[in-house]
C-alpha atoms as a PDB file:
ATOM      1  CA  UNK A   1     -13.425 -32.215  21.547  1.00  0.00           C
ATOM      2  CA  UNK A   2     -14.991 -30.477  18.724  1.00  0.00           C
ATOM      3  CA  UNK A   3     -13.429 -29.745  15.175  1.00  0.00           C
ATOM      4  CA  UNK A   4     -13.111 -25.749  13.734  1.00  0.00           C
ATOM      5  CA  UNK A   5     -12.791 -24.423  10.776  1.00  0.00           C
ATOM      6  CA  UNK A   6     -10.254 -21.216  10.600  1.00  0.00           C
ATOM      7  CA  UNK A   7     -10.645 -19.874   7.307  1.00  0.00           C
ATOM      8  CA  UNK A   8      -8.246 -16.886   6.578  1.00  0.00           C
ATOM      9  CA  UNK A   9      -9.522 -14.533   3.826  1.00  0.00           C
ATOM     10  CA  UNK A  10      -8.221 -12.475   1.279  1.00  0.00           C
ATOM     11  CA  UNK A  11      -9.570  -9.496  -1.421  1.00  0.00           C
ATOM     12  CA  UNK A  12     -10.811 -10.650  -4.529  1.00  0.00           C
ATOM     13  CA  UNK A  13      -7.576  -9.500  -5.763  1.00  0.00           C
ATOM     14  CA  UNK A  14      -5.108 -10.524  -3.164  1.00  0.00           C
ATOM     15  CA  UNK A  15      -1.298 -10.400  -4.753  1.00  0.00           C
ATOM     16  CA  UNK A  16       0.984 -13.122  -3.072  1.00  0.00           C
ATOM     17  CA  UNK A  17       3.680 -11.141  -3.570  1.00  0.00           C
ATOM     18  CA  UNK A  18       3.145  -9.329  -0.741  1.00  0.00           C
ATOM     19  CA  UNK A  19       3.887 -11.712   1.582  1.00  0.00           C
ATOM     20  CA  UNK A  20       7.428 -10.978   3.239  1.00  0.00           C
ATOM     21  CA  UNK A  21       9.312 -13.744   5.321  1.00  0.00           C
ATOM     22  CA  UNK A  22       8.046 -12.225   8.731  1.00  0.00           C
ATOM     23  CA  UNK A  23       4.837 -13.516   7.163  1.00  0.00           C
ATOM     24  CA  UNK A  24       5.811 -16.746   6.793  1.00  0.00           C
ATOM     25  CA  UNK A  25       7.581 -17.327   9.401  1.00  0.00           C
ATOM     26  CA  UNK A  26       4.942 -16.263  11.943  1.00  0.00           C
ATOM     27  CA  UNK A  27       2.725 -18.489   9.915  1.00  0.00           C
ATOM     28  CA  UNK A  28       5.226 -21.136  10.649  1.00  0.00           C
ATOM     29  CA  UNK A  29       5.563 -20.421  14.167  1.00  0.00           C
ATOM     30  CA  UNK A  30       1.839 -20.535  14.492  1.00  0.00           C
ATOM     31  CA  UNK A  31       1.568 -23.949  12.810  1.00  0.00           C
ATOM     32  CA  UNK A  32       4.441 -25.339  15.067  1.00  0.00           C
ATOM     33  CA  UNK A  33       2.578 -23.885  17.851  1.00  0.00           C
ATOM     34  CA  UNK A  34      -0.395 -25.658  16.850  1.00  0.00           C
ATOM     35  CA  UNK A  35       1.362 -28.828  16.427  1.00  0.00           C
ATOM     36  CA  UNK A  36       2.549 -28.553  20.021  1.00  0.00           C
ATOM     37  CA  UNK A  37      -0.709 -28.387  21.392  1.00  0.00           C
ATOM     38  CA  UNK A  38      -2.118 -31.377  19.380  1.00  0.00           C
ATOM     39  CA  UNK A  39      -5.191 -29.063  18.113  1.00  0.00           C
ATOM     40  CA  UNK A  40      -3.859 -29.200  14.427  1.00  0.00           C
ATOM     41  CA  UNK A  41      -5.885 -31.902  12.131  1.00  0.00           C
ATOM     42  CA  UNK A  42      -5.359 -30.184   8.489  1.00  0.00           C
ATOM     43  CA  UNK A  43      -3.370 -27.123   7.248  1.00  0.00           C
ATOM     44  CA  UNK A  44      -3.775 -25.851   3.495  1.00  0.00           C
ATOM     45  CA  UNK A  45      -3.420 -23.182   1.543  1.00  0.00           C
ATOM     46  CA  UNK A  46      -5.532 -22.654  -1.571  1.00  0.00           C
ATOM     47  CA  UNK A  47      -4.737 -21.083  -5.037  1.00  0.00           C
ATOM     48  CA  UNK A  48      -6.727 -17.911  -6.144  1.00  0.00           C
ATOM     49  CA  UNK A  49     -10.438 -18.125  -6.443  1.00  0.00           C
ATOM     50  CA  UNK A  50      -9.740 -17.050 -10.345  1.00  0.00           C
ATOM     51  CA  UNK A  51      -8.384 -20.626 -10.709  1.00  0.00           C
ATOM     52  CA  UNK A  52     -11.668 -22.226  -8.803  1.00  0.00           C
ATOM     53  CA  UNK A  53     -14.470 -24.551 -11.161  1.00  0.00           C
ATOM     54  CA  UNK A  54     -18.133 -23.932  -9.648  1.00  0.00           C
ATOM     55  CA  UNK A  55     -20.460 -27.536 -10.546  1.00  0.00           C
ATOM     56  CA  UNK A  56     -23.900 -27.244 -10.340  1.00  0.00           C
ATOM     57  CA  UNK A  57     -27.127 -29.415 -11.215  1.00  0.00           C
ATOM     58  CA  UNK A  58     -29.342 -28.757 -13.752  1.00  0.00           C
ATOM     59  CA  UNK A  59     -32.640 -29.556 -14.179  1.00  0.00           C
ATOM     60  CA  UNK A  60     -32.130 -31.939 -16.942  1.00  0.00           C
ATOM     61  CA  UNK A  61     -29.857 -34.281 -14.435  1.00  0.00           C
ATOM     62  CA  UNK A  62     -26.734 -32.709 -15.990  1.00  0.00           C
ATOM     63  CA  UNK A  63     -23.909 -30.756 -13.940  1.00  0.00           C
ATOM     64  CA  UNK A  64     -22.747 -27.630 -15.560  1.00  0.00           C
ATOM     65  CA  UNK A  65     -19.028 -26.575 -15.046  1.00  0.00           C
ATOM     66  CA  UNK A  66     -18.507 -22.778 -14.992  1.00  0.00           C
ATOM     67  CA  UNK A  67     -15.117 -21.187 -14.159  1.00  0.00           C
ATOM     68  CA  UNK A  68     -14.689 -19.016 -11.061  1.00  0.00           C
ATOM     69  CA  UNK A  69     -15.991 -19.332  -7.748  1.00  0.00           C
ATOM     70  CA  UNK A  70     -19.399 -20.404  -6.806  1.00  0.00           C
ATOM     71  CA  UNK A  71     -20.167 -16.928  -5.789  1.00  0.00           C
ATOM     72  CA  UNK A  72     -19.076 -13.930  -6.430  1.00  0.00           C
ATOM     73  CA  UNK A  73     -17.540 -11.573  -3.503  1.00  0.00           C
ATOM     74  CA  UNK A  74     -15.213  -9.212  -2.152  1.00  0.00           C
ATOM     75  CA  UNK A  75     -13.440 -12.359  -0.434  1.00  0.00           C
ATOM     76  CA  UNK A  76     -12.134 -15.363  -0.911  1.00  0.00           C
ATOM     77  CA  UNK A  77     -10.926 -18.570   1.635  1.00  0.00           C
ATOM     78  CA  UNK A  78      -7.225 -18.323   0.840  1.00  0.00           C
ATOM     79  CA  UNK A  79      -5.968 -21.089   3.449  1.00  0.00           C
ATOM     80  CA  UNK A  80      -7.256 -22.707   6.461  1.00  0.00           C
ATOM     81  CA  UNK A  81      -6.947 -24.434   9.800  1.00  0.00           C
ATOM     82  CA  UNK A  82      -9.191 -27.109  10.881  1.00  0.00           C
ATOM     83  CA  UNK A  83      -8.456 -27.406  14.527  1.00  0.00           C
ATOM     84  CA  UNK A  84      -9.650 -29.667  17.645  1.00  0.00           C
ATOM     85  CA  UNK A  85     -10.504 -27.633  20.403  1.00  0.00           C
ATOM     86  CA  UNK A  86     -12.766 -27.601  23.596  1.00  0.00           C
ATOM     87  CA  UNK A  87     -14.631 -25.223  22.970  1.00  0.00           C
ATOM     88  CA  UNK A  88     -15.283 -22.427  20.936  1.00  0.00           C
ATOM     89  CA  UNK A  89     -13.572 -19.702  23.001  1.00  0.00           C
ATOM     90  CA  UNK A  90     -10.370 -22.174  22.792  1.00  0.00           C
ATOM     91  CA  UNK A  91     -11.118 -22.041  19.013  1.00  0.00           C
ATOM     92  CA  UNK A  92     -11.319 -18.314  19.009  1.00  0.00           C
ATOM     93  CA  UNK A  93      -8.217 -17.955  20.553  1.00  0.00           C
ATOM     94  CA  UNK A  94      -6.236 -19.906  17.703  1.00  0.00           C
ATOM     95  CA  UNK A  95      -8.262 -17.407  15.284  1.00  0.00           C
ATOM     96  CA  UNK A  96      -6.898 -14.406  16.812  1.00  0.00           C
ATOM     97  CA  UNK A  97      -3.514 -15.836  16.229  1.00  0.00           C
ATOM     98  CA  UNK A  98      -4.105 -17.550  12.589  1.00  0.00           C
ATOM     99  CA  UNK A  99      -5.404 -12.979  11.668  1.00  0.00           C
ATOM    100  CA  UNK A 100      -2.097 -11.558  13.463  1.00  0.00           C
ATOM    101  CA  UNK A 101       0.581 -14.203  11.670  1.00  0.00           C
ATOM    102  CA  UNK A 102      -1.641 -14.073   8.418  1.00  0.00           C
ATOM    103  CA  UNK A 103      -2.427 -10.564   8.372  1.00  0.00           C
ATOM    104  CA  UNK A 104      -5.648 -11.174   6.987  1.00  0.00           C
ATOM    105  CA  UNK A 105      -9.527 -11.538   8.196  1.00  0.00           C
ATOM    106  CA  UNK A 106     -10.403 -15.327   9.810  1.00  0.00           C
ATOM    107  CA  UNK A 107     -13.515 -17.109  10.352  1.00  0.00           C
ATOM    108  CA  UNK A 108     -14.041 -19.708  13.090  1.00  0.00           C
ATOM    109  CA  UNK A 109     -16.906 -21.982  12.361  1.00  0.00           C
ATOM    110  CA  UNK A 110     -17.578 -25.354  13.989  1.00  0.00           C
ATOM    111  CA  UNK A 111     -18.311 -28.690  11.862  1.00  0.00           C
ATOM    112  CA  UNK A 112     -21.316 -30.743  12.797  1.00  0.00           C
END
């Protein structure tokens, strides 16, 4: 079996506050679900990419420490998944859950 990344993904300015309890609790339902099934590894939720230190080498052997994310984009990982699945259509199928109780975009990528 093969690990996946499901990455949900929210604006650049995504306001918590807009989650309701039907929210979580079909986010809760989906993790239970998950449990069940024994595809769950890791679950977490991240805080906004405003709060996010990017490290990066410099020539002179230092590491510079720059607030913010390491790039800059319309979207940032919010939470994510990382499931153990068959395949990648079994994968895909926990996505299309993870975007309807999250109400937000998802990736599905595989690990090496």
């Amino acid at each position: 079996m093969a690990q996946y990344l499901v990455a949900i993904h929210h604006p650049d300015n995504y306001d918590a506050s807009r989650e309701d309890e039907a929210m979580h609790r079909d986010i809760d339902v989906l993790n239970e679900e998950m449990i069940a099934a024994g595809v769950r590894i890791f679950v977490g939720g991240l805080r906004p990419a405003s709060s996010a230190k990017s490290l990066r080498a410099q020539p002179d052997g230092k590491v510079l420490i720059t607030d913010g994310p390491y790039l800059e984009t319309k979207e940032h990982i919010g939470g994510f998944w990382v499931v153990e699945a068959a395949n990648l259509d079994e994968a895909l199928a926990w996505g299309r859950k993870a975007v309807i109780a999250c109400r937000a975009p998802v990736e599905v990528r595989p690990f090496h």
